[in-house]
N, C-alpha and C. Protein backbone atom coordinates (compact mmCIF):
# COMPACT_ATOMS: atom_id res chain seq x y z
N UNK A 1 -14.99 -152.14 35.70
CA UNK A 1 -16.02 -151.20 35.36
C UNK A 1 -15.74 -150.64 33.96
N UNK A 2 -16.78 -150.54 33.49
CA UNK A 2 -16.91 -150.15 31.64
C UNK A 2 -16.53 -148.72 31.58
N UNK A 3 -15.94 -147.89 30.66
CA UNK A 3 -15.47 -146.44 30.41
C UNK A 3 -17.14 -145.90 30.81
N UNK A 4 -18.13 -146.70 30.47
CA UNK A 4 -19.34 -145.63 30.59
C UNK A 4 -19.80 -145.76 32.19
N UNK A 5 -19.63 -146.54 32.72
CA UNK A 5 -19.60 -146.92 34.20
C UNK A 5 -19.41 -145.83 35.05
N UNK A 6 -17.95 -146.06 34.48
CA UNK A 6 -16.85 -144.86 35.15
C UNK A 6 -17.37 -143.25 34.99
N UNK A 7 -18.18 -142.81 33.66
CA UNK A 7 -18.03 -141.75 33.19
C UNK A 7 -19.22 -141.34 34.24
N UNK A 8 -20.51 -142.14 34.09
CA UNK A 8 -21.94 -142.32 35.28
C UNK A 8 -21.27 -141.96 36.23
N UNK A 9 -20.26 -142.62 37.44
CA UNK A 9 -20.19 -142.58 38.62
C UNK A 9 -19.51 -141.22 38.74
N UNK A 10 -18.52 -140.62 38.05
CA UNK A 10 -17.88 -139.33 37.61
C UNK A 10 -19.16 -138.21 37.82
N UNK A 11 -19.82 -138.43 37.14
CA UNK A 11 -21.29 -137.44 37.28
C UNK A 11 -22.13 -137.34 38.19
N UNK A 12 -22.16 -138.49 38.87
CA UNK A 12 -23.29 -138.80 40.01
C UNK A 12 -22.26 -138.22 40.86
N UNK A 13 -21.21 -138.15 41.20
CA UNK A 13 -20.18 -137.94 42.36
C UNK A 13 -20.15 -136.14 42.29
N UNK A 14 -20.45 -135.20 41.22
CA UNK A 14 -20.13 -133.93 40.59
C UNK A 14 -19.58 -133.30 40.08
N UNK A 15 -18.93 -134.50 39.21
CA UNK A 15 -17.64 -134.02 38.35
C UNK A 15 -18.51 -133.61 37.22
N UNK A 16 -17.77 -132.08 36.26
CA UNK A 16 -18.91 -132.13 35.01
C UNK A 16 -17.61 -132.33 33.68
N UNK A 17 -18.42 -132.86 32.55
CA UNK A 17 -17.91 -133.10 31.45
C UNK A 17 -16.78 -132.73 31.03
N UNK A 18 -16.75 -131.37 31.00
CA UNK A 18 -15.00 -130.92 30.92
C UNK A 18 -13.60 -131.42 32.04
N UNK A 19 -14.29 -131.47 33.45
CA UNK A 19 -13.86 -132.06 33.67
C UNK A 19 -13.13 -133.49 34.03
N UNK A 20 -14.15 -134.12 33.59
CA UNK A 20 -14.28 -135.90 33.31
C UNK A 20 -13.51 -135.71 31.39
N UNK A 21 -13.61 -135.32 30.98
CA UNK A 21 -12.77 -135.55 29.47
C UNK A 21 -11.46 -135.19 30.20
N UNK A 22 -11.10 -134.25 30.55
CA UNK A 22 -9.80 -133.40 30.73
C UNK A 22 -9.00 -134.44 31.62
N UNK A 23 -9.07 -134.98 32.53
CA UNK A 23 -9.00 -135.64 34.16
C UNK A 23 -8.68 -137.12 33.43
N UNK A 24 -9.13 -137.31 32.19
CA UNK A 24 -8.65 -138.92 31.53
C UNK A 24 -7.12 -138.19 30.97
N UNK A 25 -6.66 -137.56 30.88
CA UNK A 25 -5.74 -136.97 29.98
C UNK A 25 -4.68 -136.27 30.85
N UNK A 26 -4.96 -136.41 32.29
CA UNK A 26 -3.87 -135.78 32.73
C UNK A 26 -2.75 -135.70 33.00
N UNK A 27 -2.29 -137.48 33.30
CA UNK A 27 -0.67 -138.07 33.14
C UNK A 27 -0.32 -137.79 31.51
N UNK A 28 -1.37 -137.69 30.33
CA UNK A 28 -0.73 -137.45 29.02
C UNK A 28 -0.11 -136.11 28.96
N UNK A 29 -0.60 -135.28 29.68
CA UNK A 29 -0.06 -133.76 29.26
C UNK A 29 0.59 -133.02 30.83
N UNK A 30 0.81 -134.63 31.48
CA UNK A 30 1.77 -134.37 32.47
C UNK A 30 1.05 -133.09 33.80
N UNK A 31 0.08 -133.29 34.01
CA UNK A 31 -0.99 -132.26 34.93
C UNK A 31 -1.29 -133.05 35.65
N UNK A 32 -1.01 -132.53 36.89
CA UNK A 32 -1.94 -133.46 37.91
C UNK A 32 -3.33 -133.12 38.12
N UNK A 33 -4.17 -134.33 38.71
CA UNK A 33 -5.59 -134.35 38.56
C UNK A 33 -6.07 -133.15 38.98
N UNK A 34 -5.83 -133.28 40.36
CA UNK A 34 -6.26 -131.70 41.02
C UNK A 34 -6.22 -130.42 40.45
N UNK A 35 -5.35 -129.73 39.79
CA UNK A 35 -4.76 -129.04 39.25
C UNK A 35 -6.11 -128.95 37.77
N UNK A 36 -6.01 -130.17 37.22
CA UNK A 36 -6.85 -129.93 35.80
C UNK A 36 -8.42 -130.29 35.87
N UNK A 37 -8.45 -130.90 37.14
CA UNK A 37 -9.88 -130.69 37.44
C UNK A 37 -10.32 -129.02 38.31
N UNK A 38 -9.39 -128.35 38.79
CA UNK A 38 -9.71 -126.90 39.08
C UNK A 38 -9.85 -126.24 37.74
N UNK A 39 -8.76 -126.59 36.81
CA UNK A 39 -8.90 -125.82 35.76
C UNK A 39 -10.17 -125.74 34.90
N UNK A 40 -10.52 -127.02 34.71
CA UNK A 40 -12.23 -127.41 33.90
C UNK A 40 -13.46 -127.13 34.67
N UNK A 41 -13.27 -126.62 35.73
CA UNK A 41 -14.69 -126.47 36.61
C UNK A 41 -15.24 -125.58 36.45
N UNK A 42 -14.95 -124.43 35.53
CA UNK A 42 -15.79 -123.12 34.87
C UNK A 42 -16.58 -123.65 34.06
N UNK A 43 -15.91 -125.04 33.49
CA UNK A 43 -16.84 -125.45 31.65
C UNK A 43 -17.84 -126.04 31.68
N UNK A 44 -19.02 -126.59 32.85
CA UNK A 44 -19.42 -127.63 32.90
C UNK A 44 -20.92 -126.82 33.06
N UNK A 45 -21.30 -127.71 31.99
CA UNK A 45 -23.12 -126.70 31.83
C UNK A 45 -22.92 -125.67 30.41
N UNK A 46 -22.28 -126.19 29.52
CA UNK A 46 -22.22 -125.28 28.68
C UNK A 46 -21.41 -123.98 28.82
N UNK A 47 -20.45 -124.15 29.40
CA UNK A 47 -19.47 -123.30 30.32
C UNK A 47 -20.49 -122.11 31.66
N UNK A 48 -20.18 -122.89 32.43
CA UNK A 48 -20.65 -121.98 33.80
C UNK A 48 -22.10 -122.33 33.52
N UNK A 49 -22.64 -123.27 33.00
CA UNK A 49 -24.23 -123.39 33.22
C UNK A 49 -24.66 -122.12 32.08
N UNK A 50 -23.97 -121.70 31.57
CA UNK A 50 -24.54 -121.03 30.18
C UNK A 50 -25.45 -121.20 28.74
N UNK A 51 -25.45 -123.19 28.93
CA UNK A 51 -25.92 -123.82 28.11
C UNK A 51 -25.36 -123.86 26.52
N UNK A 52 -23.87 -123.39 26.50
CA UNK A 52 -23.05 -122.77 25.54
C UNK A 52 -22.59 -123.78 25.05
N UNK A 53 -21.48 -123.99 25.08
CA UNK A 53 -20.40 -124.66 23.94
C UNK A 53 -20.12 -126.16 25.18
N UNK A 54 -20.74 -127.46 24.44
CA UNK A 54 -20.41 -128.35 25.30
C UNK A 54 -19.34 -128.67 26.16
N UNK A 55 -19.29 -129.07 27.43
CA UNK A 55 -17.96 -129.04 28.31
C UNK A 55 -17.50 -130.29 27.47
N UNK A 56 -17.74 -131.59 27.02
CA UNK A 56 -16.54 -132.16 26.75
C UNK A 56 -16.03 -131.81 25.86
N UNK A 57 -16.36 -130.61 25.03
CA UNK A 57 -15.42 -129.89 23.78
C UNK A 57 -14.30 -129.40 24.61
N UNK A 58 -15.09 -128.40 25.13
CA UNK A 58 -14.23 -127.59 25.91
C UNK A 58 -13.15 -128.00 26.68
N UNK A 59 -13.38 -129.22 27.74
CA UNK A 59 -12.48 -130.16 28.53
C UNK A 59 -11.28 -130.91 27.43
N UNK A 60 -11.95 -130.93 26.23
CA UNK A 60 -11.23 -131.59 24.86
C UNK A 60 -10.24 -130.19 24.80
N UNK A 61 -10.60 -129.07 24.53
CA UNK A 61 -9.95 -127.97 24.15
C UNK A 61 -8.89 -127.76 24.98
N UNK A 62 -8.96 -128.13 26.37
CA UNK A 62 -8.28 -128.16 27.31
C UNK A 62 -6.82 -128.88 27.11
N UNK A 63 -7.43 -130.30 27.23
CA UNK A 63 -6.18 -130.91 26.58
C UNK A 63 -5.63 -130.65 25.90
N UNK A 64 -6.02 -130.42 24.84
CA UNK A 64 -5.45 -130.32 23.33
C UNK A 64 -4.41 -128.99 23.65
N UNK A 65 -4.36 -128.35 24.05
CA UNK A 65 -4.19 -126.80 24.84
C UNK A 65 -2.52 -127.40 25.21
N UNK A 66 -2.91 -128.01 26.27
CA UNK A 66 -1.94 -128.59 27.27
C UNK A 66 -1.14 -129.47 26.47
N UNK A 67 -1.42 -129.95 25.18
CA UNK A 67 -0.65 -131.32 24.58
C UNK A 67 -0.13 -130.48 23.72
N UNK A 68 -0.36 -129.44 23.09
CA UNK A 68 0.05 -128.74 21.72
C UNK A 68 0.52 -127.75 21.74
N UNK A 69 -0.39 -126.71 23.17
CA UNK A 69 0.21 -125.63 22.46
C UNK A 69 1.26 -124.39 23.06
N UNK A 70 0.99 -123.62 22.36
CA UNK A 70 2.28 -122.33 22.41
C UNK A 70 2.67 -122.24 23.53
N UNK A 71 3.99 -122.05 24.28
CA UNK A 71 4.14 -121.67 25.52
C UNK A 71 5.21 -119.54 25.56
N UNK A 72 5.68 -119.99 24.18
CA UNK A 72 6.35 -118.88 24.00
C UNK A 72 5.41 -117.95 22.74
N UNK A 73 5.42 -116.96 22.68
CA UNK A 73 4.94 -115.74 22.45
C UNK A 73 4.60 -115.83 20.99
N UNK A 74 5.63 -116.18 20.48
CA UNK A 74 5.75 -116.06 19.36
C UNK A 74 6.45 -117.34 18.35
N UNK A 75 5.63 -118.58 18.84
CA UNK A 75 5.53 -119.83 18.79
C UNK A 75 4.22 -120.12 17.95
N UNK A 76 4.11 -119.25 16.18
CA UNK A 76 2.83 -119.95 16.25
C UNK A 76 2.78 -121.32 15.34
N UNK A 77 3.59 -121.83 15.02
CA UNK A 77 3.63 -123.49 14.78
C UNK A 77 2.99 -124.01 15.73
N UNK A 78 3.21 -123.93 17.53
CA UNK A 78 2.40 -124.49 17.99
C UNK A 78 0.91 -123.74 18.11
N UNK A 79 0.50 -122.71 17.88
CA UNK A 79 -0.63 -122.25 18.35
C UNK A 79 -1.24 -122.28 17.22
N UNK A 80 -0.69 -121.99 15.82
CA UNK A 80 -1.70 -123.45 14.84
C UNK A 80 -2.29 -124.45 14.77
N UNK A 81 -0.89 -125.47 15.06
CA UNK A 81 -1.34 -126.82 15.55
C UNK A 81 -2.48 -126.91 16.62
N UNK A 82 -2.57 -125.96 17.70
CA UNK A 82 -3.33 -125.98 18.50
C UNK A 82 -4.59 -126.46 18.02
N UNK A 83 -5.06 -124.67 17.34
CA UNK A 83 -6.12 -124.31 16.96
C UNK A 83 -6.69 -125.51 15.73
N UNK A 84 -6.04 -126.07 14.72
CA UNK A 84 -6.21 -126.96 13.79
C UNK A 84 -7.08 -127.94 14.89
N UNK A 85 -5.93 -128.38 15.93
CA UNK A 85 -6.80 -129.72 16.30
C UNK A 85 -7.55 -129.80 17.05
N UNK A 86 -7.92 -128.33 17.77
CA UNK A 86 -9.23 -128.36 18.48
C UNK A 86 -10.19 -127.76 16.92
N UNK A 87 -10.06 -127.19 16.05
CA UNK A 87 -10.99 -127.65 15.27
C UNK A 87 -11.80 -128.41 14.68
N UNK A 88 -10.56 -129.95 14.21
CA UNK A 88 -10.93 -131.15 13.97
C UNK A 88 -11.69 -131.58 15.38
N UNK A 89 -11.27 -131.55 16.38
CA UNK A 89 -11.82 -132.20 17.63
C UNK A 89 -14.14 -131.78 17.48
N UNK A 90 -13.86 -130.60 17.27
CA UNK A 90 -15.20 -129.77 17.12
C UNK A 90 -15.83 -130.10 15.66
N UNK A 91 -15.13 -130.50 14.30
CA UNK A 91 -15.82 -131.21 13.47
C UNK A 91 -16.21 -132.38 13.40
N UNK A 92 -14.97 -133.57 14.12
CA UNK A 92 -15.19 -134.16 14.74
C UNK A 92 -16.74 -134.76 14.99
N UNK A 93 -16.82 -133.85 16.44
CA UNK A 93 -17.92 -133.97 16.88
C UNK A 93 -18.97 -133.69 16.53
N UNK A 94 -19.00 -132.04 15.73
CA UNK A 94 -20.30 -132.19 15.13
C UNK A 94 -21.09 -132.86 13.96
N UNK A 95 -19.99 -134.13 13.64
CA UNK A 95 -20.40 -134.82 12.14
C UNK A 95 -21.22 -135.89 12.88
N UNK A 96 -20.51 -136.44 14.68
CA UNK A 96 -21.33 -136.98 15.00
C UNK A 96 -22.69 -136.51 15.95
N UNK A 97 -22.55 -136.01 16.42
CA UNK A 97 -23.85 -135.21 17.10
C UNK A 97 -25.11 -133.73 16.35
N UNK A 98 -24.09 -133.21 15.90
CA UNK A 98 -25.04 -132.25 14.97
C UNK A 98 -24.88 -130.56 15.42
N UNK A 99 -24.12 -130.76 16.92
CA UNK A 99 -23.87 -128.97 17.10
C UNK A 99 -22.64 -129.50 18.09
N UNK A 100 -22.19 -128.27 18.77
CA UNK A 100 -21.88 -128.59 19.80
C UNK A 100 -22.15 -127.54 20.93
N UNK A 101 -23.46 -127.11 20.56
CA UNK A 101 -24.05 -126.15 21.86
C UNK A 101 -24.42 -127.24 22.96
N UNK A 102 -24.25 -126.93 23.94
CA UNK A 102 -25.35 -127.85 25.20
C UNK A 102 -26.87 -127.68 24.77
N UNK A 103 -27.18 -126.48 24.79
CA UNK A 103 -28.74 -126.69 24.74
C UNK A 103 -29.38 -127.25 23.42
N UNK A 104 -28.70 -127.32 22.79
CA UNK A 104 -29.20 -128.37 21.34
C UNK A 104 -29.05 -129.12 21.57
N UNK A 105 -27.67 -129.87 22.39
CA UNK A 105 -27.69 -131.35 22.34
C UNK A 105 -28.12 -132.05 23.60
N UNK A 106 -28.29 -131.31 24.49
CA UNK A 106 -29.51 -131.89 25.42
C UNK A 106 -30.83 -131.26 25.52
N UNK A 107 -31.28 -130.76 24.09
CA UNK A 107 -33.03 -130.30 24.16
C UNK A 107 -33.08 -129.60 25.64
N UNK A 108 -32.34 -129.22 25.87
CA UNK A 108 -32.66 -128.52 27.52
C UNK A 108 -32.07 -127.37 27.98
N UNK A 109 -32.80 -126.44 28.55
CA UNK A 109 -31.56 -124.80 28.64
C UNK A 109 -31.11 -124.78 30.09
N UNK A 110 -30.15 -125.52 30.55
CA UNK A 110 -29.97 -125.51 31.65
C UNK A 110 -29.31 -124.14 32.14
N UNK A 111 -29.76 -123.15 31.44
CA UNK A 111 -28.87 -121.38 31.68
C UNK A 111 -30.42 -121.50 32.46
N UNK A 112 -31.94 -121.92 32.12
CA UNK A 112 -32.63 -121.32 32.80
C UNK A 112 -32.93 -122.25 34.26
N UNK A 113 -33.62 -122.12 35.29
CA UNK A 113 -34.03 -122.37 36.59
C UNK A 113 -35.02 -123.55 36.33
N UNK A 114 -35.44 -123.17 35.09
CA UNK A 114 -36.15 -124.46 34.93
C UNK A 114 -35.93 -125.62 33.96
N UNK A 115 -34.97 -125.30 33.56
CA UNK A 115 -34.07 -126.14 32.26
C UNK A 115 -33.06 -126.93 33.31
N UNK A 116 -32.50 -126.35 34.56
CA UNK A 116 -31.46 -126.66 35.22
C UNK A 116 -32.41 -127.83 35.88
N UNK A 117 -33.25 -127.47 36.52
CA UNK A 117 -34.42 -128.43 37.60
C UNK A 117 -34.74 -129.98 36.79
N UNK A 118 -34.73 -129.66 35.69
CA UNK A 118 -34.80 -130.84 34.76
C UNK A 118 -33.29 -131.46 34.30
N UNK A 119 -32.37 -131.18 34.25
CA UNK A 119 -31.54 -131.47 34.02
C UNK A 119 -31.18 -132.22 35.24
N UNK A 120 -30.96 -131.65 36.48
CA UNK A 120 -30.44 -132.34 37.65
C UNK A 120 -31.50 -133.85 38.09
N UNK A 121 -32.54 -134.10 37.32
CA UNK A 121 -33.31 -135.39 37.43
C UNK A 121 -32.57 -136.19 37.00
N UNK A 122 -31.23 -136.07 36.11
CA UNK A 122 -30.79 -137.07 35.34
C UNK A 122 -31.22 -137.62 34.00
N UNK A 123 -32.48 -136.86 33.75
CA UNK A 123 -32.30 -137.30 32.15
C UNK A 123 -31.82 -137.36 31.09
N UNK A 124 -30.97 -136.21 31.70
CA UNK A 124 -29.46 -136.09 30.44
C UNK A 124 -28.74 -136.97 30.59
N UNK A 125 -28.74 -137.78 31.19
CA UNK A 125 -27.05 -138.64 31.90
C UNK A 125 -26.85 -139.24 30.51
N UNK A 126 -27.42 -139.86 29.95
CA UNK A 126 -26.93 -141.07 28.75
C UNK A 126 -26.93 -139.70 27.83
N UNK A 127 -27.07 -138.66 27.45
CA UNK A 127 -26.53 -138.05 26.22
C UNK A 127 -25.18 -137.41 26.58
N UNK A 128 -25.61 -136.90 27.97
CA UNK A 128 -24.19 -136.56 28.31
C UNK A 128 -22.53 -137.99 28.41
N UNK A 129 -23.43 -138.56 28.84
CA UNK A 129 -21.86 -139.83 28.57
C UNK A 129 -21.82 -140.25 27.61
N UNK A 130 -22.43 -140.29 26.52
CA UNK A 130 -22.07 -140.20 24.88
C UNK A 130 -21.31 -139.08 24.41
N UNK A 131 -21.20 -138.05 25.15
CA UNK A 131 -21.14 -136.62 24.36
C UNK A 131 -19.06 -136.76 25.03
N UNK A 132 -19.41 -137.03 26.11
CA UNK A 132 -18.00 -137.59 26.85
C UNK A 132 -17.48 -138.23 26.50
N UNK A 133 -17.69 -139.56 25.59
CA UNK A 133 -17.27 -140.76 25.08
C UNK A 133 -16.80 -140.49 24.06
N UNK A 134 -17.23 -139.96 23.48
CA UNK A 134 -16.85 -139.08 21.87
C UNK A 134 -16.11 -137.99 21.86
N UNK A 135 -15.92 -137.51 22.52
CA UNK A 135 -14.32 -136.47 22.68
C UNK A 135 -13.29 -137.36 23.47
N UNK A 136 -13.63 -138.02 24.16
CA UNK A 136 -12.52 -138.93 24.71
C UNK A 136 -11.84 -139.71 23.47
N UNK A 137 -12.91 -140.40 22.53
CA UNK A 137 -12.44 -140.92 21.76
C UNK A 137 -11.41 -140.64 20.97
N UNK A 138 -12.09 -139.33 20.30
CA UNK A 138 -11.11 -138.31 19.17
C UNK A 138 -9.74 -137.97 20.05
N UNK A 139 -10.42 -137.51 20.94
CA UNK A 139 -8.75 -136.97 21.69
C UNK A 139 -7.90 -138.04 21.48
N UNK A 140 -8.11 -139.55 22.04
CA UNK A 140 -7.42 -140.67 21.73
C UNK A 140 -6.81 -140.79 20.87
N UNK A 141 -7.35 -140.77 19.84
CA UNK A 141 -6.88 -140.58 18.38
C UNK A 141 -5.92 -140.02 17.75
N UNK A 142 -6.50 -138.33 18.48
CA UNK A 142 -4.99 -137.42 18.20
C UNK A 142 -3.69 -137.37 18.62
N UNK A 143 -4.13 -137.59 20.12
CA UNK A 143 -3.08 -137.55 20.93
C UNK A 143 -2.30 -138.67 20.88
């Protein structure tokens, strides 16, 4: 099965974006699945269905989090590094897509009742597994 296969059946099953980016990355930053798929399940919908800041940024941010950064207080070499490469991760993306709000990049406000009703038809599916594919990618890259 093709990465986009996989990413479809991930979605159809109810996994959301942050958590499908994050959940490829979890033997890298040493997390088990369970564990980092609880952690990403606030982000999905523009965090909490807010129509905000795309979950595979966010699920990206996640990682990047877990691969880089600070654990001690006053560690900010790593909480630079952090922040640097979830920046790049977010320029990144918006050189290829153009924002990284949800409701810009799926023309759709799924914060409202009727933005959501349309969304759950599936017409987002192919922007959303592009939007997945492309932070997976970069993360690849960095990590």
């Amino acid at each position: 099965m093709s990465r986009k296969q996989i990413i479809k059946e991930k979605l159809k099953n109810g996994f959301n974006c942050a958590q499908i980016v994050a959940v490829e990355f979890s033997d890298k930053v040493n997390v088990n699945e369970k564990t980092i798929l609880a952690a990403t399940a606030g982000f999905g919908g523009g965090i909490s269905r807010q129509a905000m800041t795309c979950g595979a940024l966010t699920g990206g941010a996640v990682v990047l989090g877990l691969a880089k950064g600070n654990t001690e207080a006053m560690d900010t070499a790593s909480k630079d590094l952090t922040y640097d490469s979830v920046r790049d991760l977010f320029a990144q993306f918006v050189k290829l897509h153009g924002s990284t709000s949800c409701k810009e990049l799926l023309d759709c406000d799924i914060s409202t009742p009727e933005g959501l009703v349309i969304h759950k038809t599936g017409c987002n599916t192919e922007k959303c597994v592009r939007y997945i594919e492309t932070s997976i990618e970069i993360l690849e890259k960095t990590l």
